[in-house]
N, C-alpha and C. Protein backbone atom coordinates (compact mmCIF):
# COMPACT_ATOMS: atom_id res chain seq x y z
N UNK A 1 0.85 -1.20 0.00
CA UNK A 1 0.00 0.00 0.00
C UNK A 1 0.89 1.25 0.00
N UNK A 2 0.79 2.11 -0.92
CA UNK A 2 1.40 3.55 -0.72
C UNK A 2 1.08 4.21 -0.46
N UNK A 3 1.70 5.63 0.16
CA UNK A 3 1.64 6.78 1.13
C UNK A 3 0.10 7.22 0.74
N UNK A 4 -0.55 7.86 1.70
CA UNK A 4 -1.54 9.20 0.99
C UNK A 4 -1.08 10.63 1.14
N UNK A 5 0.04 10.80 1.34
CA UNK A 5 0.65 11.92 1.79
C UNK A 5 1.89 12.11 2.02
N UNK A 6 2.37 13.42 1.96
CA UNK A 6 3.69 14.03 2.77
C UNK A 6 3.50 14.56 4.46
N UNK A 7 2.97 15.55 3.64
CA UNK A 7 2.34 16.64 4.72
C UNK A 7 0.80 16.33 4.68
N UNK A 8 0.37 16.00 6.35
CA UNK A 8 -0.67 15.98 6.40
C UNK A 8 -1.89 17.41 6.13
N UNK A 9 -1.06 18.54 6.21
CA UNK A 9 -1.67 19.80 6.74
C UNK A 9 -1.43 20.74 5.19
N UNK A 10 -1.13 19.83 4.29
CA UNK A 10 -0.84 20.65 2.98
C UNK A 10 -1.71 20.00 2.02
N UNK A 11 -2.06 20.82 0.96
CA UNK A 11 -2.46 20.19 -0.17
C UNK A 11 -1.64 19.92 -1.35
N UNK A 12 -2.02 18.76 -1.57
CA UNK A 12 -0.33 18.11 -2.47
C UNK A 12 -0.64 18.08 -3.80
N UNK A 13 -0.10 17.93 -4.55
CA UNK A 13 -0.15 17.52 -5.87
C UNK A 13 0.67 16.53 -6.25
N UNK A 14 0.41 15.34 -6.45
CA UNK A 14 1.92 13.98 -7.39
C UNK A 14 1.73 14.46 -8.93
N UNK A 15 2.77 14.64 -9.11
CA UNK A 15 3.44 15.11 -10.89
C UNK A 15 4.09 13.84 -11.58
N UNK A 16 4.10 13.50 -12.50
CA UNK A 16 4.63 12.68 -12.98
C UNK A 16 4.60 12.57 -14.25
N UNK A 17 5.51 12.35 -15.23
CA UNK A 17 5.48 12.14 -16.72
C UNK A 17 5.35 11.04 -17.53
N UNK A 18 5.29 11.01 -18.74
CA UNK A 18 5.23 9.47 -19.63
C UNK A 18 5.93 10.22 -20.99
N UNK A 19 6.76 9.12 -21.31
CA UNK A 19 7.19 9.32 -22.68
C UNK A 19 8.32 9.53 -22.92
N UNK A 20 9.34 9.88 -21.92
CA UNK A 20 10.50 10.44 -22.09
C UNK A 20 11.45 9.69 -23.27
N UNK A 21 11.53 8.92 -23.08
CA UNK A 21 12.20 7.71 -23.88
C UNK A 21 12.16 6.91 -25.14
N UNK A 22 10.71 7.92 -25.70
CA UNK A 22 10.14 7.22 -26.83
C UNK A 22 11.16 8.37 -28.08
N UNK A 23 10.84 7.28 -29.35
CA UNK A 23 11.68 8.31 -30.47
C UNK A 23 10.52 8.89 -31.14
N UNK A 24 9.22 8.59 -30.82
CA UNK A 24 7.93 9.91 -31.16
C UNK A 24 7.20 10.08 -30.56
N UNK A 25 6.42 11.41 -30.76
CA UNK A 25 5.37 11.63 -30.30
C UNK A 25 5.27 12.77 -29.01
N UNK A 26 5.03 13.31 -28.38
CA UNK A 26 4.97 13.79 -27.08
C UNK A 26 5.05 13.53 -26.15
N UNK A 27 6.08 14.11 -25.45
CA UNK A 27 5.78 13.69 -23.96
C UNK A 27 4.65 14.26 -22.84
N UNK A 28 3.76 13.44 -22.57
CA UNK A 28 2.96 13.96 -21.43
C UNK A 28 3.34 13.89 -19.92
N UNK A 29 2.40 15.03 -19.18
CA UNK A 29 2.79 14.89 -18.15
C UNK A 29 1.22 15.30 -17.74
N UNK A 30 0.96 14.50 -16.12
CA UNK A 30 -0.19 14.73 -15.09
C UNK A 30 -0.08 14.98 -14.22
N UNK A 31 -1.09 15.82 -13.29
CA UNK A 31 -0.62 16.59 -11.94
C UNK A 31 -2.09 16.12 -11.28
N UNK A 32 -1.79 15.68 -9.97
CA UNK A 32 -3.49 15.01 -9.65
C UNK A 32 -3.29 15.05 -8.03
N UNK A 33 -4.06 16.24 -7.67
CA UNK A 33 -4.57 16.45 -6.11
C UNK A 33 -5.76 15.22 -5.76
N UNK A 34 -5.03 14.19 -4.74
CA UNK A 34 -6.13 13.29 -4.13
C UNK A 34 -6.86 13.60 -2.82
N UNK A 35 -7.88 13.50 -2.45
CA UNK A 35 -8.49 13.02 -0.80
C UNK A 35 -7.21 12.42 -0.10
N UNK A 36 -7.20 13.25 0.99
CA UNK A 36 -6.32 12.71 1.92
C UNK A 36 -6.76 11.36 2.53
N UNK A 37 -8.01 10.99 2.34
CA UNK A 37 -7.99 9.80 3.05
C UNK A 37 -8.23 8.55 2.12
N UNK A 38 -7.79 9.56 0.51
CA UNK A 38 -7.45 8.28 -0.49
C UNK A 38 -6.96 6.80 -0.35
N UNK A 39 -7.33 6.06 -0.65
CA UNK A 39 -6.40 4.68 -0.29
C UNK A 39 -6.97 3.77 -1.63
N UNK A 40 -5.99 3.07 -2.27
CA UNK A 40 -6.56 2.01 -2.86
C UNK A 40 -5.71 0.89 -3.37
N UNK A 41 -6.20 -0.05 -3.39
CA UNK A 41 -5.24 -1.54 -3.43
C UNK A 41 -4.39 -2.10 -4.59
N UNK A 42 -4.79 -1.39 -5.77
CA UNK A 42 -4.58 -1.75 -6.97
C UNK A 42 -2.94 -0.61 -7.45
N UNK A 43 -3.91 0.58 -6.94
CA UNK A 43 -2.99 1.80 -7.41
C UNK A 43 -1.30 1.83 -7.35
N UNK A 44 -1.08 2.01 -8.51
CA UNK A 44 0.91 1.66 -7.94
C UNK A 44 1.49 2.71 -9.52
N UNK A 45 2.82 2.50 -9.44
CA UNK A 45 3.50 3.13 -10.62
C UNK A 45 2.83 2.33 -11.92
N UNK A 46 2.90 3.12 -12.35
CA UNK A 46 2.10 2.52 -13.89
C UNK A 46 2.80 1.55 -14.58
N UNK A 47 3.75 1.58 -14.12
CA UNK A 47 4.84 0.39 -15.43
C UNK A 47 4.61 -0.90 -14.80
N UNK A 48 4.27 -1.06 -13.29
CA UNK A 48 3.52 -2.18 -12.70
C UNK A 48 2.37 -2.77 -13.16
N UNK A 49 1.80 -1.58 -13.93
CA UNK A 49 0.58 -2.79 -13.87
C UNK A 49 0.20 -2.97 -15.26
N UNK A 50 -1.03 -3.62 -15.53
CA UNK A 50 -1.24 -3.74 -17.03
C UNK A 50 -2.17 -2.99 -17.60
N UNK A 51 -2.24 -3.14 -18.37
CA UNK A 51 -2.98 -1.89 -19.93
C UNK A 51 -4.26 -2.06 -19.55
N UNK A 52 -5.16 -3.53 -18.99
CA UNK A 52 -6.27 -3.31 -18.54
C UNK A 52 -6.53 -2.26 -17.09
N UNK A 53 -5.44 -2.74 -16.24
CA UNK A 53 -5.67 -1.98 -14.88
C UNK A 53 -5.34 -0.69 -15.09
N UNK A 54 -4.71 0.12 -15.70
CA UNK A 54 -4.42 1.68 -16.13
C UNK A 54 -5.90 1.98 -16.79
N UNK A 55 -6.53 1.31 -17.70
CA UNK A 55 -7.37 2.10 -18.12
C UNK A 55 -8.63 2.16 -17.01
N UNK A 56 -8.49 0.79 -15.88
CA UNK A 56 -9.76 0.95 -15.32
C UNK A 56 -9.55 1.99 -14.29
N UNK A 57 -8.47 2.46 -13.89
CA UNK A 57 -8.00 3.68 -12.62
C UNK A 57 -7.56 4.46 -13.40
N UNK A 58 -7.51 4.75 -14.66
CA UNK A 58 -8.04 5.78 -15.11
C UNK A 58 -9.33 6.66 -14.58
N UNK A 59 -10.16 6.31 -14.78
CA UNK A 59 -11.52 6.62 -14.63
C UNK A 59 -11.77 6.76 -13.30
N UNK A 60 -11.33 6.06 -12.45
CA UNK A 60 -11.34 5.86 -10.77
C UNK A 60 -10.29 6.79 -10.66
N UNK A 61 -9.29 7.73 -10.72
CA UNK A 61 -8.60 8.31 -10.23
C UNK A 61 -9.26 9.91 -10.95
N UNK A 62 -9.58 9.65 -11.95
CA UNK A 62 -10.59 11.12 -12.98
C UNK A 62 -12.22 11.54 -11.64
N UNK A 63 -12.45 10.51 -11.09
CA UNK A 63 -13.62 10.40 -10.61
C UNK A 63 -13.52 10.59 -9.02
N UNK A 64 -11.94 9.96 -8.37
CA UNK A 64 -11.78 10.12 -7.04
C UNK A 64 -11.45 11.58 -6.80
N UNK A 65 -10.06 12.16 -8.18
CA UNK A 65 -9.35 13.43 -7.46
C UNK A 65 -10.12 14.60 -7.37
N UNK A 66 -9.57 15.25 -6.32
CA UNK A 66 -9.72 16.86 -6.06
C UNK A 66 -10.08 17.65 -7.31
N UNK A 67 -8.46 17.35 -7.92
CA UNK A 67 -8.35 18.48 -8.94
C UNK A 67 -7.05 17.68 -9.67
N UNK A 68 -7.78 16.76 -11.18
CA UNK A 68 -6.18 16.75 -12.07
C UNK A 68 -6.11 17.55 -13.49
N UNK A 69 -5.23 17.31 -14.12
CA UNK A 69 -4.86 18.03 -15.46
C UNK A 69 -3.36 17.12 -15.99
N UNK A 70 -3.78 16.85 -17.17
CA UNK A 70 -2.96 16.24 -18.11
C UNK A 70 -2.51 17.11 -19.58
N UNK A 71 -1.32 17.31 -19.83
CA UNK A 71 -0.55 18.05 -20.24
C UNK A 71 0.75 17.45 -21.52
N UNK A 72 0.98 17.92 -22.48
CA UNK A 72 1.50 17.46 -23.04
C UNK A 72 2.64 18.78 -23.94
N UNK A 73 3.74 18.16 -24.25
CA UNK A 73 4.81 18.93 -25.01
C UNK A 73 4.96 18.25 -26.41
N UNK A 74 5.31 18.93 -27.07
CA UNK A 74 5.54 17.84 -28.79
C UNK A 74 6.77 17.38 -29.01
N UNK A 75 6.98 17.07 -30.32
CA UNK A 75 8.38 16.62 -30.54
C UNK A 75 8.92 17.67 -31.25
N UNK A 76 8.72 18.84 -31.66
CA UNK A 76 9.17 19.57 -32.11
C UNK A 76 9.63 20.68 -30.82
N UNK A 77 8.96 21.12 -29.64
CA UNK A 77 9.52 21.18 -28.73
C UNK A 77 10.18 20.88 -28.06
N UNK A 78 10.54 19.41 -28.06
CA UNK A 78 11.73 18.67 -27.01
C UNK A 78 12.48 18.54 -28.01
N UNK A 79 12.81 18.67 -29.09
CA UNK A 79 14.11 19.05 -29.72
C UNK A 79 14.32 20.36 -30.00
N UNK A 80 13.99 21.37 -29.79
CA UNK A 80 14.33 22.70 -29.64
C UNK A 80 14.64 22.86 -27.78
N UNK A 81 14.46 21.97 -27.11
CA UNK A 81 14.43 22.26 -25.47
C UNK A 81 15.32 21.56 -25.09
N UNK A 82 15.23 20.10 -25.17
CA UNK A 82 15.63 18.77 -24.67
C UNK A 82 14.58 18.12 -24.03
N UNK A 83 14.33 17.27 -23.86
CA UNK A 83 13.51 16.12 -22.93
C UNK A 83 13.15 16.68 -21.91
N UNK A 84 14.56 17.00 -20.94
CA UNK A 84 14.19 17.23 -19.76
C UNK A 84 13.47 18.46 -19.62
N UNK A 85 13.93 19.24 -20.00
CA UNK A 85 13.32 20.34 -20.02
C UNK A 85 11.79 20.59 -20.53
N UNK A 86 11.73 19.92 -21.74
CA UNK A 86 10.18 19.76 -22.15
C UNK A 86 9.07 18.82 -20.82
N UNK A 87 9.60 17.68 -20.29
CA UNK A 87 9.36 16.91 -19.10
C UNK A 87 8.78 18.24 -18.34
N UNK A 88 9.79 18.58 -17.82
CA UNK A 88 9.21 19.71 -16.93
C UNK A 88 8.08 20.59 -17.35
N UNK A 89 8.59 21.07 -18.47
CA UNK A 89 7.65 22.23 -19.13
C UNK A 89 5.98 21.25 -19.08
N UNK A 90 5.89 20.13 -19.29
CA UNK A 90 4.81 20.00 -19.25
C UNK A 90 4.22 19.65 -17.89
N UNK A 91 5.04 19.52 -17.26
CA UNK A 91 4.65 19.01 -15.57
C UNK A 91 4.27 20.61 -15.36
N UNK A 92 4.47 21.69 -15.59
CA UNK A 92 4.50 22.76 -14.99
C UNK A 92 2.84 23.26 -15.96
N UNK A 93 2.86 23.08 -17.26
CA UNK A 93 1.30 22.97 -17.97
C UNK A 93 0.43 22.63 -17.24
N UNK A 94 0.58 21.05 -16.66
CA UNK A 94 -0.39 20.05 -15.72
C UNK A 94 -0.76 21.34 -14.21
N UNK A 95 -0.03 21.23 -13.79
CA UNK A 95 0.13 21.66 -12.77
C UNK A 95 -0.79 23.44 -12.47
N UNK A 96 -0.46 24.38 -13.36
CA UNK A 96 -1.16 25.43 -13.98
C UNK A 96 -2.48 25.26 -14.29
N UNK A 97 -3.15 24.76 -14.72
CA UNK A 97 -4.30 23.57 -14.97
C UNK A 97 -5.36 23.01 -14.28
N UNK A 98 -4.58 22.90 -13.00
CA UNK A 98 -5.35 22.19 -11.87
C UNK A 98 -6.44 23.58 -11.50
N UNK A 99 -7.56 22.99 -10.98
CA UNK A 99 -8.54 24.06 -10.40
C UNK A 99 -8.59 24.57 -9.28
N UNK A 100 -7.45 23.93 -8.60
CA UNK A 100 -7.42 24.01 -7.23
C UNK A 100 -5.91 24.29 -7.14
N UNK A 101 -5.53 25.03 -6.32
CA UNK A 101 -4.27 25.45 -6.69
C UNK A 101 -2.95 24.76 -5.17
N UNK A 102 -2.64 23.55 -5.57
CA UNK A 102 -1.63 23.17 -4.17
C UNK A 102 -0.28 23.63 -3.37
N UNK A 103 -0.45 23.44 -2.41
CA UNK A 103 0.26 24.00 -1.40
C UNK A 103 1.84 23.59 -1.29
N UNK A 104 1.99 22.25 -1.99
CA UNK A 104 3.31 21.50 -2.40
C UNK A 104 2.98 20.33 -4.09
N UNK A 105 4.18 20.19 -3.56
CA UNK A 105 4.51 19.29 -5.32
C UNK A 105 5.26 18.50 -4.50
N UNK A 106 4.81 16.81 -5.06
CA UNK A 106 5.43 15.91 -5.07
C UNK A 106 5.64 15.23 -6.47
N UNK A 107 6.90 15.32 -6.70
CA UNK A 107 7.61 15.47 -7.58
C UNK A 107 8.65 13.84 -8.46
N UNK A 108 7.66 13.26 -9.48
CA UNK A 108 8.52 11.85 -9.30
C UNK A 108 10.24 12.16 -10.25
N UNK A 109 10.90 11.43 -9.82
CA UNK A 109 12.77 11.76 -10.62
C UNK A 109 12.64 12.70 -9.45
N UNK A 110 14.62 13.15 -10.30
CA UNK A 110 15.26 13.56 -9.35
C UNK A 110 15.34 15.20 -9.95
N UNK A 111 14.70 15.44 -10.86
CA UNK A 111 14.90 16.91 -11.51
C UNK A 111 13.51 17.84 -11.47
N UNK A 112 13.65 18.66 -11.28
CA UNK A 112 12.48 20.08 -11.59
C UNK A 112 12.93 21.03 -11.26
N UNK A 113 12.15 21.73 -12.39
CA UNK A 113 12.67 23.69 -11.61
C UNK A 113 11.06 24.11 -11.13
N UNK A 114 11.60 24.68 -10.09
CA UNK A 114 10.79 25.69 -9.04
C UNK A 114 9.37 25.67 -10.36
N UNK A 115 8.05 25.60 -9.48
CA UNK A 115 6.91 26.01 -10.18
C UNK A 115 6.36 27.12 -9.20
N UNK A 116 6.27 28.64 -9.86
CA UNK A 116 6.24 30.10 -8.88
C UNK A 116 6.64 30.01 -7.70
N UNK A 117 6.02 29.99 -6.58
CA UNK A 117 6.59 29.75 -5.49
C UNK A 117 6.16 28.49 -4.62
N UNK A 118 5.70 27.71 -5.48
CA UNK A 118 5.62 26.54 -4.59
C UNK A 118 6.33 25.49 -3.98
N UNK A 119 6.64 25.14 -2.89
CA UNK A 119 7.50 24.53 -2.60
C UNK A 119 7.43 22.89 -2.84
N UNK A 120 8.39 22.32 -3.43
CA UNK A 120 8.27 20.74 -4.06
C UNK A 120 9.15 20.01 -3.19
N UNK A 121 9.11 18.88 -3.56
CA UNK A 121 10.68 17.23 -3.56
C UNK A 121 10.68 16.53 -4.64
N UNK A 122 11.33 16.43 -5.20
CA UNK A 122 11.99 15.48 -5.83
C UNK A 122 11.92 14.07 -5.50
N UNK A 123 11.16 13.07 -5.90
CA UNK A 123 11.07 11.64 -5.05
C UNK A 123 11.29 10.48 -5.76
N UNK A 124 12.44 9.84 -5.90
CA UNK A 124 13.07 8.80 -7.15
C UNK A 124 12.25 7.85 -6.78
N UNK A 125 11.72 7.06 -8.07
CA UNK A 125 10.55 5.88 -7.63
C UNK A 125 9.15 6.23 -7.05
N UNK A 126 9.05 7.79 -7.32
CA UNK A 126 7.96 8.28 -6.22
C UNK A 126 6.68 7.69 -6.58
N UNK A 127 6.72 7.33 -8.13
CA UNK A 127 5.28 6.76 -8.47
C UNK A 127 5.13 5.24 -7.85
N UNK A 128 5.91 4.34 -6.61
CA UNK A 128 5.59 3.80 -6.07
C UNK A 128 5.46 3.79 -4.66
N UNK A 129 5.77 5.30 -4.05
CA UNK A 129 5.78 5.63 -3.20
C UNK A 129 4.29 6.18 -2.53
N UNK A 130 4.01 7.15 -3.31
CA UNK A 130 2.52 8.07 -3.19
C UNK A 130 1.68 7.75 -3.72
N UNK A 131 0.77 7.80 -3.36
CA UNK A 131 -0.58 7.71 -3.83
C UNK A 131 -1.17 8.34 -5.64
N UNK A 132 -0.69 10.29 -4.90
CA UNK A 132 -0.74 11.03 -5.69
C UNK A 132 0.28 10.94 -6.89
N UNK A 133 1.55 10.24 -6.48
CA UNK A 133 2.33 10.04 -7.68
C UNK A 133 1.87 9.33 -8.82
N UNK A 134 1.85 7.95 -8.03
CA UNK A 134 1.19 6.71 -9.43
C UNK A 134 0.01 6.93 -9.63
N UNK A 135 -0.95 8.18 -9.16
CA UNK A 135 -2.41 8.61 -10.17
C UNK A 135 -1.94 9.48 -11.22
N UNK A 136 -0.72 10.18 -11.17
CA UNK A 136 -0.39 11.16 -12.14
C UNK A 136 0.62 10.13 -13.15
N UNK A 137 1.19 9.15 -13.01
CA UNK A 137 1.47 8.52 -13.22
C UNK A 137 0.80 7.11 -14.90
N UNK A 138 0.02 7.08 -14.20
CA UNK A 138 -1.44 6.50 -14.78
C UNK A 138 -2.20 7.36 -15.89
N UNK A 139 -2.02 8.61 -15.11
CA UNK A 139 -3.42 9.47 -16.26
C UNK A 139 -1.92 9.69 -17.10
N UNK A 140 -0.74 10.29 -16.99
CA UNK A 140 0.05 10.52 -18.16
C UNK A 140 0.21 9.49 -19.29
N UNK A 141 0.09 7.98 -18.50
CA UNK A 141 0.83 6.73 -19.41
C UNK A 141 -0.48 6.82 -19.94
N UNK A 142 -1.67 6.55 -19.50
CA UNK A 142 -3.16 6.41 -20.08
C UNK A 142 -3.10 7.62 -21.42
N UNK A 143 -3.43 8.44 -20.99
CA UNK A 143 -3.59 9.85 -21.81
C UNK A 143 -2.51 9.76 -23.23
N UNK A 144 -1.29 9.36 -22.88
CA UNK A 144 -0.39 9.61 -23.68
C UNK A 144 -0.63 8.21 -24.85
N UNK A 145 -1.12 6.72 -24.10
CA UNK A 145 -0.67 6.01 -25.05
C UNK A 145 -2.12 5.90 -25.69
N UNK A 146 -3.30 6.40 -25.53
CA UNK A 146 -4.26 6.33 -26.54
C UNK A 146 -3.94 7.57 -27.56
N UNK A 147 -3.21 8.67 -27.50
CA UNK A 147 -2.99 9.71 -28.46
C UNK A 147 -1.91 9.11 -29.33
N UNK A 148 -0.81 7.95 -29.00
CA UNK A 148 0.33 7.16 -29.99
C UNK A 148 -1.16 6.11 -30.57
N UNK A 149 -2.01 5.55 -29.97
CA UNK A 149 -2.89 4.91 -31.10
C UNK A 149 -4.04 5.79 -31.98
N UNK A 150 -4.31 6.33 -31.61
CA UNK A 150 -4.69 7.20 -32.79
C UNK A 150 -3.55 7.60 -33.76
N UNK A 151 -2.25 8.05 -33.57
CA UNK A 151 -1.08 8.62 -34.35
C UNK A 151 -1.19 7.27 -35.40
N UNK A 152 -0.97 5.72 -34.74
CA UNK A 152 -0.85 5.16 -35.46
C UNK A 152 -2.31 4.39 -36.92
N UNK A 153 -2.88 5.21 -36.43
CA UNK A 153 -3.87 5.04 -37.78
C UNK A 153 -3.57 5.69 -38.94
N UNK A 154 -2.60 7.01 -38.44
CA UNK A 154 -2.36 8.13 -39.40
C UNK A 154 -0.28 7.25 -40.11
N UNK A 155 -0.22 6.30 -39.33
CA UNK A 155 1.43 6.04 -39.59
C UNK A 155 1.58 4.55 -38.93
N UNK A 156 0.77 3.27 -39.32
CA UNK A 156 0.37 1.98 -39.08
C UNK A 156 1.80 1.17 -38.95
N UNK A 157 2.80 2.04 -40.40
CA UNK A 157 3.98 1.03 -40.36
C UNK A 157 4.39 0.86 -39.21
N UNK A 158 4.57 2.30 -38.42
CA UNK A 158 5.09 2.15 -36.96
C UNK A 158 5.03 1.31 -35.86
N UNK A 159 4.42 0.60 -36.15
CA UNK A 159 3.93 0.24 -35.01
C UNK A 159 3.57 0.23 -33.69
N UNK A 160 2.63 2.14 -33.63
CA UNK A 160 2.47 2.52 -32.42
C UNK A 160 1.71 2.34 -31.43
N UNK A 161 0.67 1.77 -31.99
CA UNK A 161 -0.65 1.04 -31.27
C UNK A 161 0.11 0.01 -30.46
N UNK A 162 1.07 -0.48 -30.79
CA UNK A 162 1.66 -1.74 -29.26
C UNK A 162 3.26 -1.15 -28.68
N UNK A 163 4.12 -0.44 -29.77
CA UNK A 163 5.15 0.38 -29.08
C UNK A 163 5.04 1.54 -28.41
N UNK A 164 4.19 2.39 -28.34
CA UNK A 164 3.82 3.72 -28.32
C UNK A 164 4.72 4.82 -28.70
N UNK A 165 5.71 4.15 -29.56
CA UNK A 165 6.96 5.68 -29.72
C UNK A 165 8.26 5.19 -29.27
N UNK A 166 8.05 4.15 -28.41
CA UNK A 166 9.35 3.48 -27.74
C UNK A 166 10.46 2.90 -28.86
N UNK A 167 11.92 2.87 -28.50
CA UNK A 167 12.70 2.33 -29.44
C UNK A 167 12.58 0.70 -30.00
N UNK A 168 11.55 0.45 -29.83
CA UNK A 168 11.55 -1.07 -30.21
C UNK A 168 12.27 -1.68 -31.50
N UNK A 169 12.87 -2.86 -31.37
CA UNK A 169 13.87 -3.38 -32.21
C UNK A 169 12.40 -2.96 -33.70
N UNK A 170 10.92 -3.60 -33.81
CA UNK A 170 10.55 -3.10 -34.91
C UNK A 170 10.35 -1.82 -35.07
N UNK A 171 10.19 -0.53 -34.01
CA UNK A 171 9.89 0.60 -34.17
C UNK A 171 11.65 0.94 -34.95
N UNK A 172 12.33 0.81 -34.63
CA UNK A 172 13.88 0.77 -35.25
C UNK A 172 13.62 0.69 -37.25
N UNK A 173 13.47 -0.26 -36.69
CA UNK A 173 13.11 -1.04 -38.36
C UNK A 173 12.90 -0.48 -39.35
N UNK A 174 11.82 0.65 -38.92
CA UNK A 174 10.61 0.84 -39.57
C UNK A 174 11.17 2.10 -39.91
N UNK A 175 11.70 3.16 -39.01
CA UNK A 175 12.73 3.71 -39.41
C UNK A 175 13.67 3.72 -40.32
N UNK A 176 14.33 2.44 -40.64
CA UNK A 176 15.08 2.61 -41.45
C UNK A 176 14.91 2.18 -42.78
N UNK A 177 13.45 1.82 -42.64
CA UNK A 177 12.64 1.35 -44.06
C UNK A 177 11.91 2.29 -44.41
N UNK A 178 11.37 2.78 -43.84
CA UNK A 178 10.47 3.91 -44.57
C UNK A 178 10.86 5.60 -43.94
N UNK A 179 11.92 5.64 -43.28
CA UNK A 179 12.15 6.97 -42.72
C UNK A 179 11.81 7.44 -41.55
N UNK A 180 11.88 9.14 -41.49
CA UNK A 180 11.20 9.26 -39.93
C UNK A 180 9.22 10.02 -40.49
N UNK A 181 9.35 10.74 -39.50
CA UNK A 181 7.61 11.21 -39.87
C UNK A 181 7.72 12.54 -39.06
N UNK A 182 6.54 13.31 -38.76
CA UNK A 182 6.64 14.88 -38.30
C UNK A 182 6.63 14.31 -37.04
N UNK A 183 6.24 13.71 -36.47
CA UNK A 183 6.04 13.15 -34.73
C UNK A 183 7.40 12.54 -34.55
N UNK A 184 8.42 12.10 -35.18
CA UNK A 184 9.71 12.05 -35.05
C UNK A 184 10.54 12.64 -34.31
N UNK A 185 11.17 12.62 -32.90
CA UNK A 185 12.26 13.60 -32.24
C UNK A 185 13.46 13.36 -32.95
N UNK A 186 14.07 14.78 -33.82
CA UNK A 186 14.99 14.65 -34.37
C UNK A 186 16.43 14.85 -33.98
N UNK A 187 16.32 15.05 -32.56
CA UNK A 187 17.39 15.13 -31.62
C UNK A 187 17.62 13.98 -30.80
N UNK A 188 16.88 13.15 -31.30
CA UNK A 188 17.21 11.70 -30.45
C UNK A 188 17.95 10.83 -31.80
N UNK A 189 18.56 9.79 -31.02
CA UNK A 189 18.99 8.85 -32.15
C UNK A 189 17.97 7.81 -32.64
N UNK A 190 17.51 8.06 -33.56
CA UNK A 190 16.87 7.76 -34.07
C UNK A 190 17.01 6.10 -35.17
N UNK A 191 17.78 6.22 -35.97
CA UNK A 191 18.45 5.31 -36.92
C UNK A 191 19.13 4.38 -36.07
N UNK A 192 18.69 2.77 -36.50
CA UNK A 192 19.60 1.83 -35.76
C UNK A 192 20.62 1.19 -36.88
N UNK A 193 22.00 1.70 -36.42
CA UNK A 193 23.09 1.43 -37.64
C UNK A 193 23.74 0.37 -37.17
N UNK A 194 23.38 -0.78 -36.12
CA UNK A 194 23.83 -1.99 -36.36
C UNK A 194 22.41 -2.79 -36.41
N UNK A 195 22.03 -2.85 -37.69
CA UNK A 195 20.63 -3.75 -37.89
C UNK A 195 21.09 -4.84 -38.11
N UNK A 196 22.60 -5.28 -38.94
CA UNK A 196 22.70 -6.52 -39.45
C UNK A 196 23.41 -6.87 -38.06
N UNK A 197 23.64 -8.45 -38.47
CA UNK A 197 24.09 -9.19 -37.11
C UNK A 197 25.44 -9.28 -38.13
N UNK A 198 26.53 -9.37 -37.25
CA UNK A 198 28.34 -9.67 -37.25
C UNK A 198 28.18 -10.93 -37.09
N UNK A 199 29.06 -11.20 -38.10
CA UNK A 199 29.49 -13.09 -37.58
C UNK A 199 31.16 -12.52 -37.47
């Protein structure tokens, strides 16, 4: 079971992103104020669980929170920024967003810059730590990987409907068979130049 809190006497927000790592598409990010006396059995970092259980706490975390907002940067932005920086930039979108405005940021990784004057942490693994983490957690991976299946109706070779953007040995492939596309980060490495196998 994970935390429902930092501070009992504050209103929190868990931040958390999806996408960093993929070679398309956007990175999203979600910011999601819970009930302090939130609790639930299932809820964890999103990479824990499966594609059915994200979409069903989806809806259960849209329906439990305070106040969330889901947020997204492009790929034409995180290569004019970098990742990290776009990461943030959209954690700081999410966050702006919310209707309710919190008193702290809990913060998953080890990086962020200051959002106005609110005071944050930094919490490595935090989306298995907090509550509020792995709901922001969830709505980013949720949010983000039904917008890579729609992409992939518009770009099928990809195979984004089951990679979502990720470097997969076929997302690789596909790349180097048919090129890149506008959802392409062109500041990532993109091209896999040992495709053949060495004997």
């Amino acid at each position: 079971m994970l935390k429902s809190f930092l501070y009992h006497n504050l209103t929190e927000a868990g931040c958390d992103e999806a996408g960093r790592g993929c070679l398309a598409g956007p990175v999203f990010a979600a910011a999601v104020i819970l009930p302090k006396n939130f609790k639930h059995a299932v809820l964890n970092d999103s990479k824990k669980l499966t594609a059915r259980q994200r979409a069903s706490l989806k809806d259960e975390i849209i329906n439990s929170a305070i106040a969330w907002k889901v947020a997204s940067v492009d790929n034409n932005e995180i290569d004019e920024m970098n990742i990290l920086r776009a990461s943030i930039k959209a954690m700081h979108i999410a966050i702006e967003g919310l209707k309710r405005e919190p008193q702290f940021l809990l913060i998953d990784g080890n990086r962020f810059y200051p959002y106005k004057t609110i005071p944050h942490k930094t919490i490595i693994k935090g989306d298995g730590i907090f509550f509020s983490i792995a709901a922001a957690s969830v709505l980013a991976k949720t949010f983000r990987d039904e917008y890579m299946e729609e992409l992939h109706n518009k770009f099928p070779e990809y195979g984004w409907n089951k990679n979502k953007g990720y470097p997969t040995s076929f997302h690789r492939a596909a790349i180097n068979k048919y090129g890149i596309t506008e959802y392409h980060r062109k500041s990532f490495h993109l091209f896999d130049t040992q495709m053949k196998i060495e004997f």
